[in-house]
C-alpha atoms as a PDB file:
ATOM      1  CA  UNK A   1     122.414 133.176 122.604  1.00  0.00           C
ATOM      2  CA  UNK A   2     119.169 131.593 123.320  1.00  0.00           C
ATOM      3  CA  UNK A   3     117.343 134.675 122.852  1.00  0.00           C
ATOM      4  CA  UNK A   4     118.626 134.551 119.121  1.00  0.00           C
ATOM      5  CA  UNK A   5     118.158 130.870 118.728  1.00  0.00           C
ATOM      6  CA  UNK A   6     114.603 131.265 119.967  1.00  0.00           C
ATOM      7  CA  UNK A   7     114.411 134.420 117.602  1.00  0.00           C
ATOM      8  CA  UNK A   8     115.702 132.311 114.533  1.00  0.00           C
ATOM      9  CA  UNK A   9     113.521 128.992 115.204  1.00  0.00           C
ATOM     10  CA  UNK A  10     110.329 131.127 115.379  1.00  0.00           C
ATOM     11  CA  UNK A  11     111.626 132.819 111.903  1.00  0.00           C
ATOM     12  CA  UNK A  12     111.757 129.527 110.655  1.00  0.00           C
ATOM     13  CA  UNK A  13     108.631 128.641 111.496  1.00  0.00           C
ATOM     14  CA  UNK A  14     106.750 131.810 110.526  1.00  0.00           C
ATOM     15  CA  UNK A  15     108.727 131.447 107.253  1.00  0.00           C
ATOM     16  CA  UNK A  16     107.331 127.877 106.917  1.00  0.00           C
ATOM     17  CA  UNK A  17     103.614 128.192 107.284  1.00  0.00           C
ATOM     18  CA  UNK A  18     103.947 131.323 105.267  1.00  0.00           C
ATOM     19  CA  UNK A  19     104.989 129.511 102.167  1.00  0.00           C
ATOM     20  CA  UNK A  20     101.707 127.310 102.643  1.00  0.00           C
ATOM     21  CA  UNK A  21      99.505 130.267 102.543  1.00  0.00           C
ATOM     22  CA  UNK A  22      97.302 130.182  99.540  1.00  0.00           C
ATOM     23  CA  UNK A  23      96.844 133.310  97.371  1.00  0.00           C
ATOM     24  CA  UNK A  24      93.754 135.609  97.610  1.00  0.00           C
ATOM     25  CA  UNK A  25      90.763 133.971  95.926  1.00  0.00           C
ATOM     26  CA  UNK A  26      92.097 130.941  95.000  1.00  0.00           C
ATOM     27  CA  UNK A  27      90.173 127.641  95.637  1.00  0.00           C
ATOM     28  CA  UNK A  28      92.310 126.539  98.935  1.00  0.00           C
ATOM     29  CA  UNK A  29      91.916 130.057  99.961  1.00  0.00           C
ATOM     30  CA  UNK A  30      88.354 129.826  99.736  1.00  0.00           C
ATOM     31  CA  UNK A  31      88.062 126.127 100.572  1.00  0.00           C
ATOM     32  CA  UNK A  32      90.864 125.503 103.176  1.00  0.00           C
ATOM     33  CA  UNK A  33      91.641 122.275 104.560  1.00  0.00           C
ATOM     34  CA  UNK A  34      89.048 119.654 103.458  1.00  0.00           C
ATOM     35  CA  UNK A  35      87.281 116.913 105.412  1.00  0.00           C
ATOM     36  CA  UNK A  36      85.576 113.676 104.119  1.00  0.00           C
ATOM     37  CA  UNK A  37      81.797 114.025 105.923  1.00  0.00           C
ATOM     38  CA  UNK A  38      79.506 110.617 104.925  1.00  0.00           C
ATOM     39  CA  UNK A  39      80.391 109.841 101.652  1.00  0.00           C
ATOM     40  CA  UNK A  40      81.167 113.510 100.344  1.00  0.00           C
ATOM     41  CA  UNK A  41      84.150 115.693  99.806  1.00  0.00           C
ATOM     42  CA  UNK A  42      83.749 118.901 101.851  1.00  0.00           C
ATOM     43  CA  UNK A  43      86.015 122.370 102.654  1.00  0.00           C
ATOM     44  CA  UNK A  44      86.949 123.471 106.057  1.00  0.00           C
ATOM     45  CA  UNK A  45      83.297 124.584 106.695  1.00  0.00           C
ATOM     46  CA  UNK A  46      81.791 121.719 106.255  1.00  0.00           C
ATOM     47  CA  UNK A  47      79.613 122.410 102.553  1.00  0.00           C
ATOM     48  CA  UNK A  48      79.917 119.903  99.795  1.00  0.00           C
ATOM     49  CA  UNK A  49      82.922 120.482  97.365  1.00  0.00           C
ATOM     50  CA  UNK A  50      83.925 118.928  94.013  1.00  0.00           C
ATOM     51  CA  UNK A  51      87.613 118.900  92.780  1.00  0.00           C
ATOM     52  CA  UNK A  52      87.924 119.022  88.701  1.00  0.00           C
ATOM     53  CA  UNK A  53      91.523 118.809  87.578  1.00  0.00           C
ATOM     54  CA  UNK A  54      94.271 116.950  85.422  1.00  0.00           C
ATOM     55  CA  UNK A  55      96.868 114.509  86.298  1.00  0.00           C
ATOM     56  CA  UNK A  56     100.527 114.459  84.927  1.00  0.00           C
ATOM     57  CA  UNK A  57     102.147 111.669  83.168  1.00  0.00           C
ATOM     58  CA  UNK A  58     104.002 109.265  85.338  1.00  0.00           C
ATOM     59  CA  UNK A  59     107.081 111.628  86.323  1.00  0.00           C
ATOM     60  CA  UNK A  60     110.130 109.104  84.852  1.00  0.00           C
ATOM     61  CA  UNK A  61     108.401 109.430  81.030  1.00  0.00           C
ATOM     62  CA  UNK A  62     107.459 113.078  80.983  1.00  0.00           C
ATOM     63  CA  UNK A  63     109.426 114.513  83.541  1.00  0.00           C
ATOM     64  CA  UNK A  64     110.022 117.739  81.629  1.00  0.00           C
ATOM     65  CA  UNK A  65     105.687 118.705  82.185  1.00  0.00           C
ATOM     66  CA  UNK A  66     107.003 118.342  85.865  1.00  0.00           C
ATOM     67  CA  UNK A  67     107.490 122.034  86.614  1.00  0.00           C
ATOM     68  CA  UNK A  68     105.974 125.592  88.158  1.00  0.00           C
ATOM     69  CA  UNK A  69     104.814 126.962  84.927  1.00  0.00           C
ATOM     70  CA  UNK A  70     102.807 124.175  83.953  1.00  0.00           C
ATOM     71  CA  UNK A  71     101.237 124.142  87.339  1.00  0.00           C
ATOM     72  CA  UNK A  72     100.275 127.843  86.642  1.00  0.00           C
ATOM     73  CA  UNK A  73      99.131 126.926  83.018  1.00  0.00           C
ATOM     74  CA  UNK A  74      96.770 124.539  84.061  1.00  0.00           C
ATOM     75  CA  UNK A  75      95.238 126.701  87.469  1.00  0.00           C
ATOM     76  CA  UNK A  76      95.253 129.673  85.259  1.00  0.00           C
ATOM     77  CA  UNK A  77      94.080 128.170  82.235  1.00  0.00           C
ATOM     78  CA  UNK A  78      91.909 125.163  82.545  1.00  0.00           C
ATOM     79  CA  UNK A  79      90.840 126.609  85.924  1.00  0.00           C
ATOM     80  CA  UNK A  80      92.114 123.219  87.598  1.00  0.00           C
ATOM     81  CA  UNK A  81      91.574 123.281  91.050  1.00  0.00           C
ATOM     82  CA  UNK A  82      93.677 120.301  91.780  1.00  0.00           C
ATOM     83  CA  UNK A  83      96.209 118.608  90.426  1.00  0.00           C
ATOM     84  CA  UNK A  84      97.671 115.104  90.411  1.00  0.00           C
ATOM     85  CA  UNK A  85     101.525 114.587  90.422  1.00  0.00           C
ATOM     86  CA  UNK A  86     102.035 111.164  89.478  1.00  0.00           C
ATOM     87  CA  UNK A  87     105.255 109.358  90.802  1.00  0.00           C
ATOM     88  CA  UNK A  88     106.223 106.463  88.649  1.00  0.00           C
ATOM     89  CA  UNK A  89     107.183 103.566  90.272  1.00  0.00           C
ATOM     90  CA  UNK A  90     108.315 100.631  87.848  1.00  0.00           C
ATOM     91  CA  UNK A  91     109.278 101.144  84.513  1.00  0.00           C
ATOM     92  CA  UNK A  92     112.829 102.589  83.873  1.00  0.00           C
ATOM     93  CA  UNK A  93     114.718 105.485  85.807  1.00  0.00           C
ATOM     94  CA  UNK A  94     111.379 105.262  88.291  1.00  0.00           C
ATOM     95  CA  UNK A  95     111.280 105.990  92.422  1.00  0.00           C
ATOM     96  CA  UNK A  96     112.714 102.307  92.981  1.00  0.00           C
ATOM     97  CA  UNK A  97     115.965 103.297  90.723  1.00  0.00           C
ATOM     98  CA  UNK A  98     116.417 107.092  91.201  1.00  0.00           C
ATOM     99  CA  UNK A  99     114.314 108.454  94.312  1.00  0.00           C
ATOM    100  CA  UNK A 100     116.018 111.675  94.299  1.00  0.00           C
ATOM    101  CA  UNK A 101     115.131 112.352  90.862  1.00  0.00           C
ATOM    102  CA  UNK A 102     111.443 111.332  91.400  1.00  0.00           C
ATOM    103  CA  UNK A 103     111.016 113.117  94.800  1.00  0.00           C
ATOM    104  CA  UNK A 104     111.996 116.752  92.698  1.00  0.00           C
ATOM    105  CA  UNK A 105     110.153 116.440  90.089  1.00  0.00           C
ATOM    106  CA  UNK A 106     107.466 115.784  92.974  1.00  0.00           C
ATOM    107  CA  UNK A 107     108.014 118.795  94.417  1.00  0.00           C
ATOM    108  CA  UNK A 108     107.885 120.633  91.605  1.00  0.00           C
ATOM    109  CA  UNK A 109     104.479 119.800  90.929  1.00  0.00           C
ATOM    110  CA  UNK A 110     103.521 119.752  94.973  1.00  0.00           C
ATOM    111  CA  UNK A 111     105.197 123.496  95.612  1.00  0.00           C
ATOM    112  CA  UNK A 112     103.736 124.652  92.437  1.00  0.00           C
ATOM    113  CA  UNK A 113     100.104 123.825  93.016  1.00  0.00           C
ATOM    114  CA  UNK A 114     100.602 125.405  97.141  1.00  0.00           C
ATOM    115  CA  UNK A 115     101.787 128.354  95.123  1.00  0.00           C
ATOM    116  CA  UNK A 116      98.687 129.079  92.824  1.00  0.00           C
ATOM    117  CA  UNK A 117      96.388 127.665  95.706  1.00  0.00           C
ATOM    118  CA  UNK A 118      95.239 124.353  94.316  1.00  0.00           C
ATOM    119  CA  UNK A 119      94.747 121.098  95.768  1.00  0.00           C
ATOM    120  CA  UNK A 120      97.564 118.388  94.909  1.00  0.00           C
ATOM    121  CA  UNK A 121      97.001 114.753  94.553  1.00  0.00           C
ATOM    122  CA  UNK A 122     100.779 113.044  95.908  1.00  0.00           C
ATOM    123  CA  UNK A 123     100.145 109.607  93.862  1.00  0.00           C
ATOM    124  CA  UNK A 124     102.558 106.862  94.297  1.00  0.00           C
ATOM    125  CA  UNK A 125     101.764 105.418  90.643  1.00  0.00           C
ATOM    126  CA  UNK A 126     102.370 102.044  91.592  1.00  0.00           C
ATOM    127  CA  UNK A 127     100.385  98.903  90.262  1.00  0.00           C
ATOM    128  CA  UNK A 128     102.657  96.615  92.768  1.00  0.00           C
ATOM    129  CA  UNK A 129     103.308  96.459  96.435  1.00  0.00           C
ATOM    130  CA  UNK A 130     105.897  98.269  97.596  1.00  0.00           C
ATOM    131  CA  UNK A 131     105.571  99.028 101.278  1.00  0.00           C
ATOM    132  CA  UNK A 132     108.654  99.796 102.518  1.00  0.00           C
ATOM    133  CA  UNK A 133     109.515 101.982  99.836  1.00  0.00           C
ATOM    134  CA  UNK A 134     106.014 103.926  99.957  1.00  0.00           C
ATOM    135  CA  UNK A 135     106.165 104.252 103.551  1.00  0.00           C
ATOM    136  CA  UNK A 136     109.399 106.041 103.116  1.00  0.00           C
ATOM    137  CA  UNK A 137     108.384 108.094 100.517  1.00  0.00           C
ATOM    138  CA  UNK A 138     104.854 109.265 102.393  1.00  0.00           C
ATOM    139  CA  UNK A 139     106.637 109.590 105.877  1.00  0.00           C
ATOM    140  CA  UNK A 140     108.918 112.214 103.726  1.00  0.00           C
ATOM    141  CA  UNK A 141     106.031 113.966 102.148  1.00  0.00           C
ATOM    142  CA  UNK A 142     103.754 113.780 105.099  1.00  0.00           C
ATOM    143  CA  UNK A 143     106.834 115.744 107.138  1.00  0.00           C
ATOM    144  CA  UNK A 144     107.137 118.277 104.718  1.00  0.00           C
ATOM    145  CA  UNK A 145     103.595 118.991 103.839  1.00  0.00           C
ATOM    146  CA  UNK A 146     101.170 118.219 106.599  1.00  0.00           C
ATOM    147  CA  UNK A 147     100.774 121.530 107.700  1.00  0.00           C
ATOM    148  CA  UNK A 148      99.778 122.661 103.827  1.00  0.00           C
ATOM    149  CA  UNK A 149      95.770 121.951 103.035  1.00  0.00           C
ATOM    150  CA  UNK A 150      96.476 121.522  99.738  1.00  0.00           C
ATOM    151  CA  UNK A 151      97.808 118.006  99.867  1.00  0.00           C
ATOM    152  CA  UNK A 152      95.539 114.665  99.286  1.00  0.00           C
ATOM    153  CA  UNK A 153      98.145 111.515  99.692  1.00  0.00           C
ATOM    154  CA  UNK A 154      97.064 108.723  97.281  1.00  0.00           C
ATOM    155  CA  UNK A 155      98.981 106.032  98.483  1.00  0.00           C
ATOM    156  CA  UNK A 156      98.416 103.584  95.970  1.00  0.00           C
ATOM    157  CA  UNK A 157      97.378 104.087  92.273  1.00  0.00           C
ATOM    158  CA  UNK A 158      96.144 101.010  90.675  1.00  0.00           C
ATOM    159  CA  UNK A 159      96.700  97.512  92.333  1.00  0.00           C
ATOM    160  CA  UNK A 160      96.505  95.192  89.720  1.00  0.00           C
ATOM    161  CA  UNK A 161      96.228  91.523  90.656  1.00  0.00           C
ATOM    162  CA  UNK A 162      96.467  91.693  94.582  1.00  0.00           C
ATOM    163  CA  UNK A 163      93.146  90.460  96.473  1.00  0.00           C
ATOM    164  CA  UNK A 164      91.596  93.254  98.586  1.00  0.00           C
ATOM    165  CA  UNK A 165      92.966  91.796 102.059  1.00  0.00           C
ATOM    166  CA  UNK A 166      96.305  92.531 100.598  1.00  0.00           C
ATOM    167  CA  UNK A 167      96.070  95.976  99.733  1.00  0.00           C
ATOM    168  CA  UNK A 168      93.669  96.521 102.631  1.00  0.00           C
ATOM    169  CA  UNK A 169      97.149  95.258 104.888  1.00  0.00           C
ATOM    170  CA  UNK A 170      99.008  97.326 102.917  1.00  0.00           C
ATOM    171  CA  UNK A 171      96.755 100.720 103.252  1.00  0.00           C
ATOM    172  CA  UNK A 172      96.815 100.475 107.146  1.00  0.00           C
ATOM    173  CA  UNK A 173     100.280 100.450 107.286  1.00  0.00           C
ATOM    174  CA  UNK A 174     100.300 103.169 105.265  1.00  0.00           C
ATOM    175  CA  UNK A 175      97.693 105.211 106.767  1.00  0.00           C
ATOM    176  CA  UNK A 176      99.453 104.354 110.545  1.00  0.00           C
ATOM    177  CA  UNK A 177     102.554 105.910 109.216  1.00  0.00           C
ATOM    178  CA  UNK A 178     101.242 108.986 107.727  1.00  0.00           C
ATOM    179  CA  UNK A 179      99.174 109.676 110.715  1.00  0.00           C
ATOM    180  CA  UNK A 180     101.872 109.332 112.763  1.00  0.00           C
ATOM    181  CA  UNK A 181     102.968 112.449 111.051  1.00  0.00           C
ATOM    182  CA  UNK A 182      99.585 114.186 109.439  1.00  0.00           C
ATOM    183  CA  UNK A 183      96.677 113.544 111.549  1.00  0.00           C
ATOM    184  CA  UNK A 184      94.364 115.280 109.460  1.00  0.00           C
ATOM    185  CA  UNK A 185      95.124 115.362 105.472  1.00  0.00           C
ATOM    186  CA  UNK A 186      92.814 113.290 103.014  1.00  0.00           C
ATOM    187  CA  UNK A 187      94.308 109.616 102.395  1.00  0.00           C
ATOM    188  CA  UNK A 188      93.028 108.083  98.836  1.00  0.00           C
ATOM    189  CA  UNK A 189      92.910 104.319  99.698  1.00  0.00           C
ATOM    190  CA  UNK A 190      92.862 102.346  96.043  1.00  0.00           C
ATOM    191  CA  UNK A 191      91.427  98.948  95.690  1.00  0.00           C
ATOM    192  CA  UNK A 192      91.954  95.786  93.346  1.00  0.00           C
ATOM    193  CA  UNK A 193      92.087  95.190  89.755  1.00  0.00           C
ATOM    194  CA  UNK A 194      92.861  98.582  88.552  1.00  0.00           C
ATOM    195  CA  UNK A 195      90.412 100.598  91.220  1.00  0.00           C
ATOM    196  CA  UNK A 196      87.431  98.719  89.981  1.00  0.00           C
ATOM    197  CA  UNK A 197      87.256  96.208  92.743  1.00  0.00           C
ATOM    198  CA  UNK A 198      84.893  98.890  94.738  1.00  0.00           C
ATOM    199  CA  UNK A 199      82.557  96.197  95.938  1.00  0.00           C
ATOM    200  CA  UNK A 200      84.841  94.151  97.884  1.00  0.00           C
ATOM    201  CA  UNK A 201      86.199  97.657  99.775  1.00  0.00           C
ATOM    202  CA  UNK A 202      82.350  97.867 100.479  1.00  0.00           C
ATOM    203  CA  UNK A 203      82.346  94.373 102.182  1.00  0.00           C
ATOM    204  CA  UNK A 204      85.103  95.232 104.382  1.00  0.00           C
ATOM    205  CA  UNK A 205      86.211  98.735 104.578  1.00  0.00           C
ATOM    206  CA  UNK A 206      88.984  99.952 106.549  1.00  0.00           C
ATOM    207  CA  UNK A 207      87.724 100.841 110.466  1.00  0.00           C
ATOM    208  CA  UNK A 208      88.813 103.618 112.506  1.00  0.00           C
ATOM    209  CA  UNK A 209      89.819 106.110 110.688  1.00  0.00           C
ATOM    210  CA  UNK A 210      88.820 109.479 109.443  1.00  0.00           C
ATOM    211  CA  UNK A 211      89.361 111.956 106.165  1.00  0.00           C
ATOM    212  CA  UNK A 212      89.712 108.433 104.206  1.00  0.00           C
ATOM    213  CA  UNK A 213      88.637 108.163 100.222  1.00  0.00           C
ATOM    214  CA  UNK A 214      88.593 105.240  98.178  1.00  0.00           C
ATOM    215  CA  UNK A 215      89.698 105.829  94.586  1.00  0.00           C
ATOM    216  CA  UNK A 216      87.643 104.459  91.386  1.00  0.00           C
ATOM    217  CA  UNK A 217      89.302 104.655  87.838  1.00  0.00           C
ATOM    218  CA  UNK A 218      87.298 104.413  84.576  1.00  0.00           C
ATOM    219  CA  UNK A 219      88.092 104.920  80.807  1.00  0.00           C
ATOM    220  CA  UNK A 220      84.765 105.591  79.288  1.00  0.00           C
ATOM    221  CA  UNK A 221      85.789 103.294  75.862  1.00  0.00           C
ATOM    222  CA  UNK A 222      86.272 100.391  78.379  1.00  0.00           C
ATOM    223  CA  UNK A 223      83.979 100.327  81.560  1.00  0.00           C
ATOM    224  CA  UNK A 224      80.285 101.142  81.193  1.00  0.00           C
ATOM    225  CA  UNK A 225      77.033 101.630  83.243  1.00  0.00           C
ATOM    226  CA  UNK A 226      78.387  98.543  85.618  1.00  0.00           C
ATOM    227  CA  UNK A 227      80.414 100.505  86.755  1.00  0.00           C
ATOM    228  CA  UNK A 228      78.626 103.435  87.739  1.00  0.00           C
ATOM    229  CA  UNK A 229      76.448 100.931  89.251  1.00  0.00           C
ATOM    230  CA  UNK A 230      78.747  99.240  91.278  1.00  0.00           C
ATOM    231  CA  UNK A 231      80.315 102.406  92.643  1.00  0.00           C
ATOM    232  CA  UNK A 232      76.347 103.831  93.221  1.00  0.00           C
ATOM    233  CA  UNK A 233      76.527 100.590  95.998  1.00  0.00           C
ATOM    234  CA  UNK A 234      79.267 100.601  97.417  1.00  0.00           C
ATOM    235  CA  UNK A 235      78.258 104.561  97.846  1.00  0.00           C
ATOM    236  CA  UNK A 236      74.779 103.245  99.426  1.00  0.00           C
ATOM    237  CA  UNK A 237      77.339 101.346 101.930  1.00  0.00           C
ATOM    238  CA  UNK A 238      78.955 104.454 102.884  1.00  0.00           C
ATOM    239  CA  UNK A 239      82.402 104.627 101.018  1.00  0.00           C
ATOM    240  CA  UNK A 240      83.107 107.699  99.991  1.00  0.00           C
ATOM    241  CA  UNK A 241      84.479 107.443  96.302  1.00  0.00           C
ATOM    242  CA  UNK A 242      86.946 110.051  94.266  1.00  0.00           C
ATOM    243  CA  UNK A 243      87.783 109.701  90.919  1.00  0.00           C
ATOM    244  CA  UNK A 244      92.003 109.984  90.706  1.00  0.00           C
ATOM    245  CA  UNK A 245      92.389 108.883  87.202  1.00  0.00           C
ATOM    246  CA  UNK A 246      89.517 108.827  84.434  1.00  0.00           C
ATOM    247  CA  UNK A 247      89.555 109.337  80.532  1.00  0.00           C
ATOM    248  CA  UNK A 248      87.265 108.839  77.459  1.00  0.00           C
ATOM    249  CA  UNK A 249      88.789 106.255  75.566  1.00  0.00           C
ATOM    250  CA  UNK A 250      90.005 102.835  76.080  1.00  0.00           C
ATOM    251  CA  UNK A 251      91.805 101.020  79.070  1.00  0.00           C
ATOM    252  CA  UNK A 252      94.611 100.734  77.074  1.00  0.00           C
ATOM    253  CA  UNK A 253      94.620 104.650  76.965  1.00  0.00           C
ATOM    254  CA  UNK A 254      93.929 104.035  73.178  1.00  0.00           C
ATOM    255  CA  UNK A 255      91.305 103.980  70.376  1.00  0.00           C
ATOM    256  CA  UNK A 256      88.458 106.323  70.317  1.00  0.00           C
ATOM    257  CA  UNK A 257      87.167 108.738  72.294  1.00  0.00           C
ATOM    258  CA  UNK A 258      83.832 107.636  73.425  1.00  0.00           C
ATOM    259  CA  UNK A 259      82.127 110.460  73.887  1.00  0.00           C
ATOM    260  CA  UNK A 260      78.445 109.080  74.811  1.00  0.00           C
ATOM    261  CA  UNK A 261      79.733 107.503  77.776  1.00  0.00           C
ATOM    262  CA  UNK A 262      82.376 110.160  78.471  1.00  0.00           C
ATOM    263  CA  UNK A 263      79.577 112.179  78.987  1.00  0.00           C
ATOM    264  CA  UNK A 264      77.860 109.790  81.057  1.00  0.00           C
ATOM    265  CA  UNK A 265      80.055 109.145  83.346  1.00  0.00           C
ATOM    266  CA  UNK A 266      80.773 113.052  83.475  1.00  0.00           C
ATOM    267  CA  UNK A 267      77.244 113.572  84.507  1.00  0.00           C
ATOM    268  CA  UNK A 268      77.100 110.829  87.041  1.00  0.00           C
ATOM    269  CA  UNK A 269      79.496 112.479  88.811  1.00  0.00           C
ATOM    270  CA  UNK A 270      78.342 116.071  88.608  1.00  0.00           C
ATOM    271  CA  UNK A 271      74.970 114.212  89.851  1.00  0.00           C
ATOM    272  CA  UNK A 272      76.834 112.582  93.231  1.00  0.00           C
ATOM    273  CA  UNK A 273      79.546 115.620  93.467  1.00  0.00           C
ATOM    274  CA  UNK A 274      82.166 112.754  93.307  1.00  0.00           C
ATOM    275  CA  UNK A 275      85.922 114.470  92.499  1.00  0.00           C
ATOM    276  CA  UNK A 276      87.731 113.511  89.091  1.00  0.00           C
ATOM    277  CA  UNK A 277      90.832 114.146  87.598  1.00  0.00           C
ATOM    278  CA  UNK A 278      91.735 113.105  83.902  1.00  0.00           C
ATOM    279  CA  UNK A 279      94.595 111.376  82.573  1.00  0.00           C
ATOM    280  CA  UNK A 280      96.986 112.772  81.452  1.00  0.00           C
ATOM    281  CA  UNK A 281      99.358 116.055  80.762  1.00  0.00           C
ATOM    282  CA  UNK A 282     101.654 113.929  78.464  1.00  0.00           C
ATOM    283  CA  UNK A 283     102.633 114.135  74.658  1.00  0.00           C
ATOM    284  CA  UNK A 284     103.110 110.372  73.795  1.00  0.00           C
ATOM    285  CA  UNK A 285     101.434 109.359  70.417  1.00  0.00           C
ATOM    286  CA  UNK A 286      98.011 107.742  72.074  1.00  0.00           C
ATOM    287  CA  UNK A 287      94.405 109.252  72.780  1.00  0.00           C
ATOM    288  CA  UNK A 288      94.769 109.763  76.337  1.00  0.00           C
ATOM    289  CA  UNK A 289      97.812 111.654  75.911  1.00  0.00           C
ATOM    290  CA  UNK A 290      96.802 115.618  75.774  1.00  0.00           C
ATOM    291  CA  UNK A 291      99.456 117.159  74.154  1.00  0.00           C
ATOM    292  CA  UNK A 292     101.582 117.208  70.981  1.00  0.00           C
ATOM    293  CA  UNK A 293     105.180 116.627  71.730  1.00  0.00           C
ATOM    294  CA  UNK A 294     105.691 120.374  70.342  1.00  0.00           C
ATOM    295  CA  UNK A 295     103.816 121.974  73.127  1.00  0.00           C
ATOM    296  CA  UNK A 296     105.943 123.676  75.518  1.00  0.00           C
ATOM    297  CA  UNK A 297     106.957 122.142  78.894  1.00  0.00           C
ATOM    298  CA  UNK A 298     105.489 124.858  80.801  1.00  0.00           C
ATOM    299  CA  UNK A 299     102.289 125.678  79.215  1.00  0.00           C
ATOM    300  CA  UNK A 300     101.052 128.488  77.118  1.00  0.00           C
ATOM    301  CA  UNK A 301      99.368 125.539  75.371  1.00  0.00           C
ATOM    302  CA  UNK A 302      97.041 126.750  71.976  1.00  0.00           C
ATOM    303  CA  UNK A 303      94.446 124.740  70.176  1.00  0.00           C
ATOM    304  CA  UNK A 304      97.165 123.999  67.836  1.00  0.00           C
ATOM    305  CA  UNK A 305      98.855 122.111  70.569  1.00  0.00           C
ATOM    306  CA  UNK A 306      96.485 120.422  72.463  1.00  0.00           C
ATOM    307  CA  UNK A 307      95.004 117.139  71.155  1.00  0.00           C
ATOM    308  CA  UNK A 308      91.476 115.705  71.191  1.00  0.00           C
ATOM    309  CA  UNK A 309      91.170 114.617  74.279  1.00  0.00           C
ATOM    310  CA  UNK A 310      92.865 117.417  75.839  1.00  0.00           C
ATOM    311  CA  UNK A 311      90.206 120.073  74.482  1.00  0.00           C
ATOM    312  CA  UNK A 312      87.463 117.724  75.647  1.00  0.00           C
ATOM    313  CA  UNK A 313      89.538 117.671  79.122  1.00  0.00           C
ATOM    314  CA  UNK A 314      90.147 121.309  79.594  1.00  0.00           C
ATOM    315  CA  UNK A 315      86.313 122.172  78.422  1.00  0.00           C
ATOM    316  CA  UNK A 316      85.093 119.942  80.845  1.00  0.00           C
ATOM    317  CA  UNK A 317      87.166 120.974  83.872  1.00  0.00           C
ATOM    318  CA  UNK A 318      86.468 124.762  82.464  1.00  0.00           C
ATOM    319  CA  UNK A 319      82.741 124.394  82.578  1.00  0.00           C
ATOM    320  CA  UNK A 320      82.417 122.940  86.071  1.00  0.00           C
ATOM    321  CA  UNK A 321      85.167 124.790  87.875  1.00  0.00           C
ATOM    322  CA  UNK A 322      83.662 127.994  86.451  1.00  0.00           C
ATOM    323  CA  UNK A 323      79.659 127.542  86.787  1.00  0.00           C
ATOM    324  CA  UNK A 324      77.958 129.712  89.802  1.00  0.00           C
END
């Protein structure tokens, strides 16, 4: 009887790590398990990488993107080599009102990216503290996933109004309890007022730990050169910087597409290999949503289907992912 419990555990386990194994060729096959070295984003090997991919819509408003085929769509397609799933929490029918709900369509998007062999941002897409509900969520995700290379934990999305010494408080806790579990995964840190407040991480970063990230957001309408400039010094400081959430137009996720400093900002970061993903696979009527509310949940997505900012998107992650 031991003999066959033995037997079954190690099936288990062989079964297990199997399902993490990334396919032939694909970027976590080639990349593996990253590391944050300095300031920069590298693969298991130690050489300078840059992720270029798209996030989903918060998961309780376009839950119906939140599923295998789309995953495939946008790895196959727009060449994404990551991919953000973006847990909504506040707002109706969110993680704080149906968790179940919210933790499948998670793993939708999660299992889906492991599948095709892309990286996989796990975003609790909070602009409020929630700590004991976030460190339930990540000590779930952490269990299932830390032996998968594919997953980046970003732990908090956009704090709003919170000082840094707050969210600072906040990220340690969270960062304990995940390494309690994953000692190794990347942990996206954000930082106050929307992931702008980069300066004040650089006056007091967190201490002691390893494979940590601090996110900036920008929407090209809104925040300008400043910007750039105030992430180049908190770079200079040593705080490495990826990009979780950036798009062309305004703030608001509205108005034009600025294209001028779309570009700017696109080069900038091709300049500094800092990791982006854009906002967002979503068909609500604004700019920054990418689709028209005809497209298909699970991709196959044509010109006639994809808005304005979308093309600009896709072409973008297209052109980098792709070049030699």
């Amino acid at each position: 009887m031991k003999t066959f419990k033995l037997i079954l555990f190690s099936m288990v386990v062989i079964c297990i790590f199997s399902s993490f194994k990334a396919p032939k060729n694909s970027p976590v096959a080639i990349n593996g398990k990253l590391q944050v070295n300095g300031t920069q984003l590298c693969n298991q090997n130690g050489e300078a990488i840059m992720l270029r991919g798209a996030s989903f819509g918060w998961h309780n408003l376009w839950p119906r993107f939140y599923n295998r085929k789309a995953v495939a769509w946008l790895a196959a397609d727009w060449k994404c080599n990551v991919v953000r799933a973006s847990m909504g929490v506040g707002l109706d029918d969110s993680y704080l009102e149906n968790p179940e709900y919210a933790l499948k369509c998670m793993t939708n998007v999660i299992d889906g990216a492991i599948k095709q062999g892309i990286y996989v941002l796990i975003d609790f897409h909070s602009h409020k503290l929630h700590t004991a509900e976030a460190k339930i969520f990540f000590s779930q995700m952490a269990t299932k996933y830390k032996d998968a290379p594919n997953v980046i934990y970003e732990i908090f999305n956009e704090p709003d109004y919170y000082t840094w010494e707050e969210v600072k408080t906040y990220s340690e806790e969270l960062i304990k309890t995940i390494r309690a579990i994953d000692p190794d995964n990347i942990i996206l840190v954000g930082s106050p007022h929307w992931d702008q407040d980069i300066h004040l991480v650089a006056e007091d970063p967190i201490k002691g730990q390893s494979n940590l990230m601090y996110t900036m957001h920008f929407y090209a309408g809104t925040h300008k050169q400043w910007l750039r400039d105030r992430t180049d010094a908190a770079m200079a400081k040593g705080i490495p910087i990826f990009v979780s959430e950036c798009a062309g137009m305004e703030a608001t996720g509205d108005g034009p597409v600025d294209e001028v400093e779309w570009k700017a900002f696109l080069d900038w970061m091709e300049a500094r290999k800092i990791s982006w993903v854009v906002w967002s696979v979503s068909d609500k009527n604004e700019t920054c949503s990418m689709l028209l509310p005809r497209a298909s949940a699970e991709g196959n997505w044509t010109d006639d289907l994809i808005k304005s900012w979308g093309k600009i998107s896709r072409e973008a992650i297209r052109k980098g992912n792709l070049k030699k």
